[in-house]
Protein backbone atom coordinates (compact mmCIF):
# COMPACT_ATOMS: atom_id res chain seq x y z
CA UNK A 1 -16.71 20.57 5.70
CA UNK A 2 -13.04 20.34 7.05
CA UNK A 3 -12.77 16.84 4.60
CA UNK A 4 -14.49 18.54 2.05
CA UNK A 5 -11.44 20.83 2.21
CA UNK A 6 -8.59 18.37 2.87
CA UNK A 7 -9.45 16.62 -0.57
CA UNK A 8 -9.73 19.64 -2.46
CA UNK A 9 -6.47 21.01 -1.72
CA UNK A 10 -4.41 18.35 -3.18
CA UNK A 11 -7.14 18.16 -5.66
CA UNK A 12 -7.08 21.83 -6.85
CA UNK A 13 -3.51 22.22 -6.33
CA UNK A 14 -2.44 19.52 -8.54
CA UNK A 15 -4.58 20.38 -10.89
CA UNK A 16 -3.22 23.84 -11.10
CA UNK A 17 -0.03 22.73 -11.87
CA UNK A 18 -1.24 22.30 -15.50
CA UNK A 19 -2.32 25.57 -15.35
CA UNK A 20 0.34 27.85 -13.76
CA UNK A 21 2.84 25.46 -15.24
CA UNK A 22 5.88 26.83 -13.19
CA UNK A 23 8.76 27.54 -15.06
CA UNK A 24 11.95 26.80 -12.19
CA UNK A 25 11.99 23.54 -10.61
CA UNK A 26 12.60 25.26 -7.31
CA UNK A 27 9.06 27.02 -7.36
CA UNK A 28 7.54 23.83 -8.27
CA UNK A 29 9.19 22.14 -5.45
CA UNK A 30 7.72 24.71 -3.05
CA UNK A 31 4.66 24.83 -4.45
CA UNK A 32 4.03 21.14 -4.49
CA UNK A 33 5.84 21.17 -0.75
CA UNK A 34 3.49 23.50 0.38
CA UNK A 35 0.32 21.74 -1.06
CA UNK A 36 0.98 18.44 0.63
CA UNK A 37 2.12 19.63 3.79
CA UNK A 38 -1.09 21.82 4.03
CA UNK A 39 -2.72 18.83 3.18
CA UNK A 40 -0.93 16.75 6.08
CA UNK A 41 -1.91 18.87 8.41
CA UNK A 42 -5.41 19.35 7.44
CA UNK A 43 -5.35 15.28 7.30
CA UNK A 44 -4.33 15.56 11.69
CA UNK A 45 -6.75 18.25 11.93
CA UNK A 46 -9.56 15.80 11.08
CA UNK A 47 -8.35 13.09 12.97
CA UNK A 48 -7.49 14.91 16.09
CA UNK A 49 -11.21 16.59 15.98
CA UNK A 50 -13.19 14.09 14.43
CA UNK A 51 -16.53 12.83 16.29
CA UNK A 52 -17.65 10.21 13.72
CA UNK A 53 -20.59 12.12 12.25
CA UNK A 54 -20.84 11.68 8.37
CA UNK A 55 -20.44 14.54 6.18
CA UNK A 56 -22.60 13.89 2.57
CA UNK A 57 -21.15 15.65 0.20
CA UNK A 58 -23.38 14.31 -2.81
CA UNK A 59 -26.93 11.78 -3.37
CA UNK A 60 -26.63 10.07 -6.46
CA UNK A 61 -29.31 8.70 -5.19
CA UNK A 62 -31.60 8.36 -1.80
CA UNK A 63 -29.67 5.21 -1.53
CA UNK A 64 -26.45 5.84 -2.93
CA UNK A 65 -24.75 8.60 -0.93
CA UNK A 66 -20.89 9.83 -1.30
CA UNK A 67 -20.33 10.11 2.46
CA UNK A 68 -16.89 10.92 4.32
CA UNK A 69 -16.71 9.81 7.67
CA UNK A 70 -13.69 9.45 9.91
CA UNK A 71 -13.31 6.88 11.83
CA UNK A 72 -11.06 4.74 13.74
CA UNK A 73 -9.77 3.01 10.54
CA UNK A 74 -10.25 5.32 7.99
CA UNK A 75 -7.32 7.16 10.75
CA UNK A 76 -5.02 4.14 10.32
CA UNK A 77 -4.77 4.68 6.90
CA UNK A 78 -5.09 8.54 6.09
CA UNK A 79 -2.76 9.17 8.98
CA UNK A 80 0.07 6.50 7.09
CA UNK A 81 -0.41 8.10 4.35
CA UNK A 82 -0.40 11.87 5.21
CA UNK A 83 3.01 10.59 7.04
CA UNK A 84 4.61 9.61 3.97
CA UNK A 85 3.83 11.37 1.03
CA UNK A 86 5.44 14.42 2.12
CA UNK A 87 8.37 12.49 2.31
CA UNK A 88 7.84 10.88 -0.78
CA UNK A 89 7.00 14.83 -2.65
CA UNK A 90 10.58 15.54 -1.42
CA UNK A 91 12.13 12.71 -2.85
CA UNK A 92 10.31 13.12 -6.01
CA UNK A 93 11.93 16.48 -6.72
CA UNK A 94 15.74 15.25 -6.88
CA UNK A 95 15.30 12.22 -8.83
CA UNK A 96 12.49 13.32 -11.68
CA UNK A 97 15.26 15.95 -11.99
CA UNK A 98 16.73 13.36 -14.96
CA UNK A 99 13.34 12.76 -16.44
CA UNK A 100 11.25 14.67 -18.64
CA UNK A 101 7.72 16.35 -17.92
CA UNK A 102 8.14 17.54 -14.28
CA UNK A 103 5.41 19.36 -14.06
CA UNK A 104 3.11 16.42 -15.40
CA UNK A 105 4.55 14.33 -13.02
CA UNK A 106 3.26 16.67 -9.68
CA UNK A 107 0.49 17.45 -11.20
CA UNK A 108 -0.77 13.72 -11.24
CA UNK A 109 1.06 12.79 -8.08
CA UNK A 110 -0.28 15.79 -6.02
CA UNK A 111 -4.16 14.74 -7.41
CA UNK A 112 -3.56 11.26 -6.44
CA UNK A 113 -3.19 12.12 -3.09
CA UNK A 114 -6.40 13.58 -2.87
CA UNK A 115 -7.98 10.28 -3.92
CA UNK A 116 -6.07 8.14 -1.99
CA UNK A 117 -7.79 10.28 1.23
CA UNK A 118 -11.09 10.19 -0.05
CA UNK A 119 -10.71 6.21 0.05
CA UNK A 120 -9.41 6.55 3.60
CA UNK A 121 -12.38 8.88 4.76
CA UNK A 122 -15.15 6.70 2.73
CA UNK A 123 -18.28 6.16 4.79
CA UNK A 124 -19.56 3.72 2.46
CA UNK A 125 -18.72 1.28 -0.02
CA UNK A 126 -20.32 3.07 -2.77
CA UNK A 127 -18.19 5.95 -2.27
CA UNK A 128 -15.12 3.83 -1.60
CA UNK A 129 -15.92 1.71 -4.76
CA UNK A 130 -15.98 5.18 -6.82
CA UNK A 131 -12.70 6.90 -5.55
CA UNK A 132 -10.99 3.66 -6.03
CA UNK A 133 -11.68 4.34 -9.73
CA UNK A 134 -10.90 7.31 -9.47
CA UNK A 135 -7.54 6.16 -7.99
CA UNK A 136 -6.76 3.79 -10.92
CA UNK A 137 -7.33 6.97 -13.53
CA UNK A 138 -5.01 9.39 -11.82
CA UNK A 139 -2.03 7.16 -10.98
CA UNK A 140 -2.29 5.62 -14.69
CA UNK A 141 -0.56 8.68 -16.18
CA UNK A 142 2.07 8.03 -13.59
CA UNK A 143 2.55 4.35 -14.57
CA UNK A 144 2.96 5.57 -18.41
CA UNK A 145 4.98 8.68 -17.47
CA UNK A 146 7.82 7.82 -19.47
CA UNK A 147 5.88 7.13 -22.51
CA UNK A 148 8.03 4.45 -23.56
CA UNK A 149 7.00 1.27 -25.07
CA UNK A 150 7.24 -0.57 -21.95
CA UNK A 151 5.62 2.16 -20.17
CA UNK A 152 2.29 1.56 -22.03
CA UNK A 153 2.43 -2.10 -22.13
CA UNK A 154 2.42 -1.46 -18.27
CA UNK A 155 -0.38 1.09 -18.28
CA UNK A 156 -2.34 -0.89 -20.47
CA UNK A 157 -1.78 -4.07 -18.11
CA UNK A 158 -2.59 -1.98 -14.63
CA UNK A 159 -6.15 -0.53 -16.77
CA UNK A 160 -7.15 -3.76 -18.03
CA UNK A 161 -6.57 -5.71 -14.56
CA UNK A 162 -7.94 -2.62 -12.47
CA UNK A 163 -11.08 -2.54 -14.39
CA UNK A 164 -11.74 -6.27 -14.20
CA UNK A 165 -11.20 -6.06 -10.63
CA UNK A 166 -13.20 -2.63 -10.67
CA UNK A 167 -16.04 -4.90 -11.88
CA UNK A 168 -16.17 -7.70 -9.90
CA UNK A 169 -16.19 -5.19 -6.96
CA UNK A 170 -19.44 -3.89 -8.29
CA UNK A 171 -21.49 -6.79 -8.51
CA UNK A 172 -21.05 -6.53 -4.46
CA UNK A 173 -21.95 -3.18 -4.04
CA UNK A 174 -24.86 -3.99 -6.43
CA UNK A 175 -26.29 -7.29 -4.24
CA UNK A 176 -25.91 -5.34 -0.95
CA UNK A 177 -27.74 -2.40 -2.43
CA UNK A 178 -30.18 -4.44 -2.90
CA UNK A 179 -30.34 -7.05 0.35
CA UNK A 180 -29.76 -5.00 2.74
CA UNK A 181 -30.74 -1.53 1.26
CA UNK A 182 -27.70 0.17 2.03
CA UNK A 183 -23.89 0.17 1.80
CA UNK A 184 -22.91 2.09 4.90
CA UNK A 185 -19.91 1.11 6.78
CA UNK A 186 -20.88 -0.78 10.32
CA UNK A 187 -18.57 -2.64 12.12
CA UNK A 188 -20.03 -6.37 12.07
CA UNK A 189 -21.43 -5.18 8.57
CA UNK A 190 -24.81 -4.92 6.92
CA UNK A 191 -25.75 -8.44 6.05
CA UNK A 192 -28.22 -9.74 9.10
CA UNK A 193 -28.88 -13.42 9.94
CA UNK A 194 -31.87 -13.73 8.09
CA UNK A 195 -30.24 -12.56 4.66
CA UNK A 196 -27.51 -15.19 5.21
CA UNK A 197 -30.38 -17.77 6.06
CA UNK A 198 -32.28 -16.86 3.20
CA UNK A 199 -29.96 -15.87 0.66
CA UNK A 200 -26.57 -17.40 1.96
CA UNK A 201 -25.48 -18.93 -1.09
CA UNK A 202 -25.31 -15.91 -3.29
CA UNK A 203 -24.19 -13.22 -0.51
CA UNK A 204 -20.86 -16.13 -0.09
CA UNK A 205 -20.11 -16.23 -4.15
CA UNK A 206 -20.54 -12.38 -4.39
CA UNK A 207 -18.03 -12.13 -1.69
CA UNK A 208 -15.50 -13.99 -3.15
CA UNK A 209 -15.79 -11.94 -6.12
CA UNK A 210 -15.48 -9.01 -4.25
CA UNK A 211 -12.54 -10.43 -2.47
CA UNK A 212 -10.69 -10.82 -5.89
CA UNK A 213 -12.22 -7.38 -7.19
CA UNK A 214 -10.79 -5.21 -4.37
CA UNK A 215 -7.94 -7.56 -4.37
CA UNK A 216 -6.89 -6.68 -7.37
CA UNK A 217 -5.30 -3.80 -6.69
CA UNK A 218 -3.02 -5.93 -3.86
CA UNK A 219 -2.10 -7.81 -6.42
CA UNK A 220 -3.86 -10.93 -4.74
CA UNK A 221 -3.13 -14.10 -6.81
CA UNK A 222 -4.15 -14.39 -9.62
CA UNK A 223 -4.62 -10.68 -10.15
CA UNK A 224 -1.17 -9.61 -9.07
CA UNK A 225 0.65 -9.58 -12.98
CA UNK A 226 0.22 -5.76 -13.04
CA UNK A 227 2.22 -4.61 -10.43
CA UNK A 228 6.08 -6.38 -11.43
CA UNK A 229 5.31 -5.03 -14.82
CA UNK A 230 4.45 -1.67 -13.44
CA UNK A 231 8.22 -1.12 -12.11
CA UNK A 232 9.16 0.54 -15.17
CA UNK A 233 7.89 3.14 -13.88
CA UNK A 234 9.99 6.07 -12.71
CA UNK A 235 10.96 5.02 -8.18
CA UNK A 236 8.49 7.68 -6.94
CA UNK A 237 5.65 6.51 -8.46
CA UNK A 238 6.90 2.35 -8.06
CA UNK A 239 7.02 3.26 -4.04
CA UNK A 240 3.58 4.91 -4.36
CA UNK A 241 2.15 2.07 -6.35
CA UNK A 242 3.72 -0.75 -4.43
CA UNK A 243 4.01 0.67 -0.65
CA UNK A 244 1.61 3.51 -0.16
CA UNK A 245 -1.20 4.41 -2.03
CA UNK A 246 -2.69 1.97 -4.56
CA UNK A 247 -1.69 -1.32 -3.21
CA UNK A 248 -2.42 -0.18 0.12
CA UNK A 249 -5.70 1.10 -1.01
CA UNK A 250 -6.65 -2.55 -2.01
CA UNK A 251 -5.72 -4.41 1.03
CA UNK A 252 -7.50 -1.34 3.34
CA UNK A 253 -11.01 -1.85 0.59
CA UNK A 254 -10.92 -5.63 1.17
CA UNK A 255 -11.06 -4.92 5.16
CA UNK A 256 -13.49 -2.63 5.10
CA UNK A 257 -15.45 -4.97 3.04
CA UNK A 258 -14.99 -7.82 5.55
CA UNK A 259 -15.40 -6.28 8.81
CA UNK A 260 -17.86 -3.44 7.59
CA UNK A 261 -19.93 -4.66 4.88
CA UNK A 262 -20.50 -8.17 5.07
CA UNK A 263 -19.50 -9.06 8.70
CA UNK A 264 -16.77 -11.29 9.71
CA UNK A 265 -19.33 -12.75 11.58
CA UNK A 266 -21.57 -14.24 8.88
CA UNK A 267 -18.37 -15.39 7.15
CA UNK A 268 -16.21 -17.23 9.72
CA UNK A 269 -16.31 -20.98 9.23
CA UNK A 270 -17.45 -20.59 5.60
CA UNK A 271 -16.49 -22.46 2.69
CA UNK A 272 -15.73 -18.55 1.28
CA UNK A 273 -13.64 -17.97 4.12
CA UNK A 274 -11.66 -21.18 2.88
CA UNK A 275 -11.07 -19.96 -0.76
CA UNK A 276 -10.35 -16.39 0.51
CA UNK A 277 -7.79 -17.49 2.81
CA UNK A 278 -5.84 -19.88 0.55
CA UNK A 279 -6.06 -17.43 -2.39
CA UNK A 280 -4.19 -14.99 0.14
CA UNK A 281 -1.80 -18.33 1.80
CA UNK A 282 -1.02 -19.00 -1.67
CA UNK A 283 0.13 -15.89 -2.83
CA UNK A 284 2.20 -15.21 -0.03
CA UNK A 285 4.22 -18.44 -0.92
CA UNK A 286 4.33 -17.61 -4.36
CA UNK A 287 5.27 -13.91 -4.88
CA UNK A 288 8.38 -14.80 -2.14
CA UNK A 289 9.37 -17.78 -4.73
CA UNK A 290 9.37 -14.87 -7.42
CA UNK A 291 10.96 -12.70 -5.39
CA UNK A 292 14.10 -14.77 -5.12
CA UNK A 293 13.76 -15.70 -8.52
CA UNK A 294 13.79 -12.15 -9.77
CA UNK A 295 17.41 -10.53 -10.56
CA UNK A 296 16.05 -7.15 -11.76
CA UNK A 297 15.95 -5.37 -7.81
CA UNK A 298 12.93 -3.13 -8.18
CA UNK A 299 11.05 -6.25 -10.11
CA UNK A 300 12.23 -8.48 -7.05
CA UNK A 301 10.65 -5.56 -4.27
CA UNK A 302 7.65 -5.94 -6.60
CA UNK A 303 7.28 -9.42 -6.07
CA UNK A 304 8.20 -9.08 -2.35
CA UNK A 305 5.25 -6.46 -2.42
CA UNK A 306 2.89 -9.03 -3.69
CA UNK A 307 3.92 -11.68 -0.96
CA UNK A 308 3.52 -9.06 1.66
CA UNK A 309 0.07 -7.72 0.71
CA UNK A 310 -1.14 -10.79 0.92
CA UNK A 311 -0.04 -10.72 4.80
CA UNK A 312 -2.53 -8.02 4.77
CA UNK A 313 -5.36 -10.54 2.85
CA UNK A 314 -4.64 -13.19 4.84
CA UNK A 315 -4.98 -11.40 8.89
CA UNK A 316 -7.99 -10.19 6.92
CA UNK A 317 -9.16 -12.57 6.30
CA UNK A 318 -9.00 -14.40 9.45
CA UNK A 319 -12.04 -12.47 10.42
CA UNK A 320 -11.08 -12.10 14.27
CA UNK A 321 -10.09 -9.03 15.74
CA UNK A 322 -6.68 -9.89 16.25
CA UNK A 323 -6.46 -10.96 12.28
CA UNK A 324 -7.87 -7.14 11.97
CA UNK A 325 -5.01 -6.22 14.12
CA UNK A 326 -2.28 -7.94 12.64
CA UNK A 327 -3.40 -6.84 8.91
CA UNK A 328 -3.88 -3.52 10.12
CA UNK A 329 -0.17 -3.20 11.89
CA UNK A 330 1.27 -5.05 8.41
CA UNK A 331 -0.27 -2.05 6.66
CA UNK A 332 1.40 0.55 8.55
CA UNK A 333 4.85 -1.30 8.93
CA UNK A 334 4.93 -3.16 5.60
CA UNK A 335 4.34 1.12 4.19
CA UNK A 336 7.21 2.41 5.80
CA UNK A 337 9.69 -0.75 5.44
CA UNK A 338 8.75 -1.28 1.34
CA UNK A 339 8.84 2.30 0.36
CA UNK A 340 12.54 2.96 1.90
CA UNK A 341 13.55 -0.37 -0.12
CA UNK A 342 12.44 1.23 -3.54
CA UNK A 343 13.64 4.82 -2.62
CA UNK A 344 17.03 2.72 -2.25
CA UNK A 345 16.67 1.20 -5.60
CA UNK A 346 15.74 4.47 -6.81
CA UNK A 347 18.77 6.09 -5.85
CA UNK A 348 20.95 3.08 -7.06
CA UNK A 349 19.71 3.99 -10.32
CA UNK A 350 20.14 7.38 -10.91
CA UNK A 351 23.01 7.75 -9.08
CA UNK A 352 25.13 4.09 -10.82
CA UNK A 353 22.50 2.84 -13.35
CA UNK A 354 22.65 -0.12 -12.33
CA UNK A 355 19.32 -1.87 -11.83
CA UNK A 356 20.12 -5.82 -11.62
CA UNK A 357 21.13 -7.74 -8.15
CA UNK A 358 24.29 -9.16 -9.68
CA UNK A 359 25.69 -5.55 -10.48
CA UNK A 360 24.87 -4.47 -6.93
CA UNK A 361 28.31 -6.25 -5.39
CA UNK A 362 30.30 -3.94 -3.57
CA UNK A 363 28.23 -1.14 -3.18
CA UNK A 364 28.21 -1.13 0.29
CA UNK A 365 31.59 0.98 -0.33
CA UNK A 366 30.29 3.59 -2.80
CA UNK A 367 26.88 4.52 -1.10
CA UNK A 368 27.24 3.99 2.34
CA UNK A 369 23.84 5.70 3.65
CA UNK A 370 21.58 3.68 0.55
CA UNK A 371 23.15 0.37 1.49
CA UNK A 372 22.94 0.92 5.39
CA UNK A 373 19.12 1.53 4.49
CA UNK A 374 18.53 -1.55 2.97
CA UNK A 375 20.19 -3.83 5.61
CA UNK A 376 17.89 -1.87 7.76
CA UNK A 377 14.69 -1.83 5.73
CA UNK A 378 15.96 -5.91 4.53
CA UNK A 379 15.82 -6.99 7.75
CA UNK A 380 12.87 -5.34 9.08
CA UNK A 381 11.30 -6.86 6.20
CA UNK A 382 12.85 -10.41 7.23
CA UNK A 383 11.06 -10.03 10.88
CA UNK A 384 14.76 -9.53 12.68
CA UNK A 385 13.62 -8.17 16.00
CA UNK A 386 13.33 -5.73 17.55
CA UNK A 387 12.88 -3.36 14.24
CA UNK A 388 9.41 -2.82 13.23
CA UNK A 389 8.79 -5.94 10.54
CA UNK A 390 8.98 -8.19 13.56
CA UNK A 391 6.05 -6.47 15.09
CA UNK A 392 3.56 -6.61 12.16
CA UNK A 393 4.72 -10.56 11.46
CA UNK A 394 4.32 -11.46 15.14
CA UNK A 395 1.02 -10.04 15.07
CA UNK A 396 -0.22 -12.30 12.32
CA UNK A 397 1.29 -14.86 13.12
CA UNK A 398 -0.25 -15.41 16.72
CA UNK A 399 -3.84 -14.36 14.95
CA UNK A 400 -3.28 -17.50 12.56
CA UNK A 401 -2.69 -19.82 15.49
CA UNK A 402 -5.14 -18.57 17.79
CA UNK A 403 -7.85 -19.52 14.85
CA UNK A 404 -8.51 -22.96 15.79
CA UNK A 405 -8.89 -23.61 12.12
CA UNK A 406 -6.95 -25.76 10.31
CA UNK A 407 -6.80 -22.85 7.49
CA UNK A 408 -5.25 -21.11 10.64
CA UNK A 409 -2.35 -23.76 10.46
CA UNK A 410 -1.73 -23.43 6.74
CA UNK A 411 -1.50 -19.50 7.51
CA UNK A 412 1.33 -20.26 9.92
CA UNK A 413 3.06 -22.52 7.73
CA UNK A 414 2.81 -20.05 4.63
CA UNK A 415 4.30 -17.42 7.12
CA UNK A 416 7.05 -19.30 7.84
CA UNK A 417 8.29 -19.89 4.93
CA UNK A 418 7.86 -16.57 3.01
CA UNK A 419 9.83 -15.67 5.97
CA UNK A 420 12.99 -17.99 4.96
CA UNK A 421 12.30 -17.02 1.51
CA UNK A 422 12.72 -13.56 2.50
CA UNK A 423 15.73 -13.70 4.03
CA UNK A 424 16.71 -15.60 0.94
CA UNK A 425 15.92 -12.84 -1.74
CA UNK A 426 17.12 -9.55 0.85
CA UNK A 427 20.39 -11.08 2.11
CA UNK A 428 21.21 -12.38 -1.33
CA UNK A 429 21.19 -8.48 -2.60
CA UNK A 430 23.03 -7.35 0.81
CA UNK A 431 25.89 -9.84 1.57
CA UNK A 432 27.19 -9.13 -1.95
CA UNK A 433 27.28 -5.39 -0.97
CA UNK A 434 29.45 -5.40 1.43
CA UNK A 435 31.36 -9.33 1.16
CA UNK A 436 32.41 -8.86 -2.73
CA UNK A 437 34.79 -6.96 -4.48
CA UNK A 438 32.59 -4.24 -7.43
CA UNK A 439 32.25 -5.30 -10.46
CA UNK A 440 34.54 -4.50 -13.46
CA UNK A 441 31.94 -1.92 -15.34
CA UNK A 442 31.61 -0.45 -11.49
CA UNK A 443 35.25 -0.23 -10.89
CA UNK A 444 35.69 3.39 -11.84
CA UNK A 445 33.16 4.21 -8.92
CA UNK A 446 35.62 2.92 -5.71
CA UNK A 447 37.01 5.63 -4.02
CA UNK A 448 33.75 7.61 -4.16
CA UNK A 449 30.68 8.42 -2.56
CA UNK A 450 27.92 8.18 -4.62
CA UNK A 451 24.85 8.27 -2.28
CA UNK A 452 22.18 11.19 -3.58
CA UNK A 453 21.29 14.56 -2.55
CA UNK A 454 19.95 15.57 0.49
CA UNK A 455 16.49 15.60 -0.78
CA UNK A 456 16.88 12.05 -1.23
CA UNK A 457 18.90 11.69 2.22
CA UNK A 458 16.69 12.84 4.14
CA UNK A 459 13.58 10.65 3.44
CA UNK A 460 15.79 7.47 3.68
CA UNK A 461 16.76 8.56 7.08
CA UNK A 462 13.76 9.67 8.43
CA UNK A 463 12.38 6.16 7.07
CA UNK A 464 15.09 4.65 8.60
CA UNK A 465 14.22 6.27 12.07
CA UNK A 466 10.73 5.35 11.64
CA UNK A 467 11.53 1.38 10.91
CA UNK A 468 13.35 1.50 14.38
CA UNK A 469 11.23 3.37 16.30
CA UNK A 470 7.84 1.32 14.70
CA UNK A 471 10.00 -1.70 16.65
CA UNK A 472 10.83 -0.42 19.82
CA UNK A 473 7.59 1.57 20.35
CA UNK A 474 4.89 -0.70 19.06
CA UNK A 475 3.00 -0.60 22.01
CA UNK A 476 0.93 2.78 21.09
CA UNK A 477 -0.27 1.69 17.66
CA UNK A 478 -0.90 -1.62 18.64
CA UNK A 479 -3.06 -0.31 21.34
CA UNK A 480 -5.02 1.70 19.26
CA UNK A 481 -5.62 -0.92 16.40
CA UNK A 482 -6.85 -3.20 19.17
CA UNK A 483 -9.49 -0.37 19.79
CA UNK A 484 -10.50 0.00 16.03
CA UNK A 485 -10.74 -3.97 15.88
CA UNK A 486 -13.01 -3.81 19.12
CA UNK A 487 -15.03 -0.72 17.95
CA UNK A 488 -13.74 1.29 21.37
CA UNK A 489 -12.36 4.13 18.67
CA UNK A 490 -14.51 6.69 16.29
């Protein structure tokens, strides 16, 4: 019952902001404050206490249960997440302060939070296949908040590919339903021997779909054109979409459906391994050629988004435990590291304006604190050691060589260069900062300080703090992820 209650909090309390409406910002602040926090804590409460036993809150049928159940990885994930988004709340309420329906806004963000747990907590893949719709319908008004042209072109784009993805998805829960009778979550998965013997073929093609489905929503190639376009968005919503929630939500759905559904097992060595893996190779190549393509900054994050969910894919797909590992650790790092890069291009923006690399030169004078972030967060991001990127990348990296494969090899070589490519499209925004004079439309701003409010200071240093500490002090979440992987943890 204590999940029941952690979803409905942010659930009911969101919701109630289209009731109450509150009329001062600063109550709505509190009140928002107060609902995620409670929720956060709730969120440790279950983890702390949890003993593994499902909790059914609903049979839409005998063989289609929505079951919570918290275990080992469903803690890596809820526990990231109940991290940041209180964070994320508080930087919300200084920078919507220049856009229009505020209460809208929390209302939808505070809800989404709720689903985002329920797809954490999942104990099967029907119930993770239905709050991952759910997902997609709550964090669309978010995506169209500004009601602008290119706002809907966006919102139409994220619907149309989430749905298609959405789809494909099914057809697995579907084909397993019927196999195997059942779509609990089991580490090893669901799918025996003698269903791969007898209907091999079809349980391989159905994965592959899947793959892309649940792929979809991180932005695996080639159903990644949503999220770039979705960085019209207003910065709270762009780091939810491309560093917490949603994206995240995709990469954690395509592990569960590996190492829980169908069994890494029954699809090591197999010509769907193959496609899987270079689908997720590929795209990590390709969204860092974007990326350094891309002059608009929070388009450019996007793309480096799509490169680095892909990390995720491709430990993932692996299908070892130390892949598992290394996707899981990416997760968690990749979270922390992304979101502090588009708070920083959030603040950039309402505080200059300026949204494009080129008008970024100098800045390193006029906000101090932003541009110290993204040296930080640009070269965790990089893999600079000892900060917390390094960890994550080191990780994968030694799962793709320890393979064997020769898939393994084309891992380590797509690795390495997103890696140089990296370095290419964060240092090119960063030397500028601090090795070139400001521009002449920027001129007017030397001699000031123009970093943001402390409710925007205080998440990018507590990020900041994290990123370092993630580095130096890997050693305890590695640890435990090695459990999950090895099925030592509830």
């Amino acid at each position: 019952m204590l999940i029941l209650l952690t979803l409905l909090v942010p659930l009911v309390g969101g919701a109630l902001l289209g009731v109450i409406r509150p009329k001062s910002s600063a109550v709505r602040a509190w009140y928002v404050e107060a609902v995620v926090i409670a929720t956060s804590i709730l969120v440790w409460t279950v983890i702390l206490t949890r003993d593994g036993q499902p909790f059914t809150l609903y049979h839409m049928t005998d063989a289609l249960p929505l079951t919570f159940r918290v275990d080992g990885m469903g803690c890596v994930f809820a526990g990231l997440v109940s991290l940041l988004w209180p964070i994320a709340s508080l930087y919300g309420f200084e920078y919507m302060k220049h856009e229009e329906r505020e209460n809208s806004f929390f209302m939808w963000y505070t809800m989404s939070y709720a689903a985002t747990l329920a797809i954490a907590f999942a104990g099967n893949l029907f119930t993770l296949y239905v709050f991952y719709e759910c997902l997609t319908l709550v964090t669309l008004p978010l995506v169209i908040h500004k009601k602008d042209a290119a706002s809907i072109r966006a919102g139409r784009k994220y619907l149309t590919y989430s749905i298609t993805g959405a789809a494909f998805a099914f057809i697995a829960l579907v084909v397993l339903l019927f196999l195997a009778g059942t779509t609990e979550f089991t580490l090893g998965g669901v799918v025996t021997a003698e269903m791969m013997n007898a209907r091999g073929g079809l349980l391989l093609t159905v994965f592959v779909l899947a793959f892309i489905g649940f792929g979809t929503k991180a932005a695996v190639f080639p159903m990644h054109a949503w999220l770039p376009t979705a960085s019209v968005a207003p910065a709270p919503v762009t780091a939810l979409l491309h560093a917490v929630a949603v994206v995240n939500a995709g990469a954690y759905a395509v592990l569960r459906l590996i190492y829980y559904a169908f069994g890494a097992g029954n699809l090591h060595g197999t010509w769907a391994q193959a496609i899987v893996l270079s689908l997720a190779c590929f795209t990590i190549v390709f969204g860092s050629t974007m990326a350094v393509r891309e002059q608009h900054f929070k388009r450019r994050l996007a793309w480096s988004t799509i490169s680095n969910l892909s990390y995720m894919l491709m430990g993932a797909a692996l299908m070892t435990g130390d892949g598992m590992v290394g996707s899981l650790s990416h997760l968690v790092i990749h979270g922390v590291i992304k979101i502090t890069l588009f708070y920083c291009a959030g603040a950039i923006l309402t505080r200059t304006g300026k949204e494009y690399v080129q008008d970024l030169r100098g800045f390193g004078r006029v906000m101090p604190l932003t541009c110290a972030a993204i040296i930080l967060a640009g070269a965790a991001l990089t893999g600079v050691p000892p900060l917390a990127g390094f960890v994550s990348k080191w990780n994968l990296l030694t799962a793709a060589a320890d393979t064997g494969l020769w898939l393994g090899v084309a891992a380590v070589v797509a690795l390495i260069i997103s890696a140089v490519l990296t370095a290419v499209y964060i240092f090119t925004v960063v030397l500028p900062m601090y090795g070139r004079p400001l521009n002449e439309d920027s001129a007017a701003l030397e001699g000031f300080n123009r970093d943001p409010g402390w409710q925007m200071k205080l998440p990018l240093v507590l990020l900041m703090i994290a990123i370092v500490a993630l580095g130096l002090w890997s050693a305890p979440l590695v640890t435990f992820l090695r459990s999950v992987a090895a099925g030592l943890t509830l």
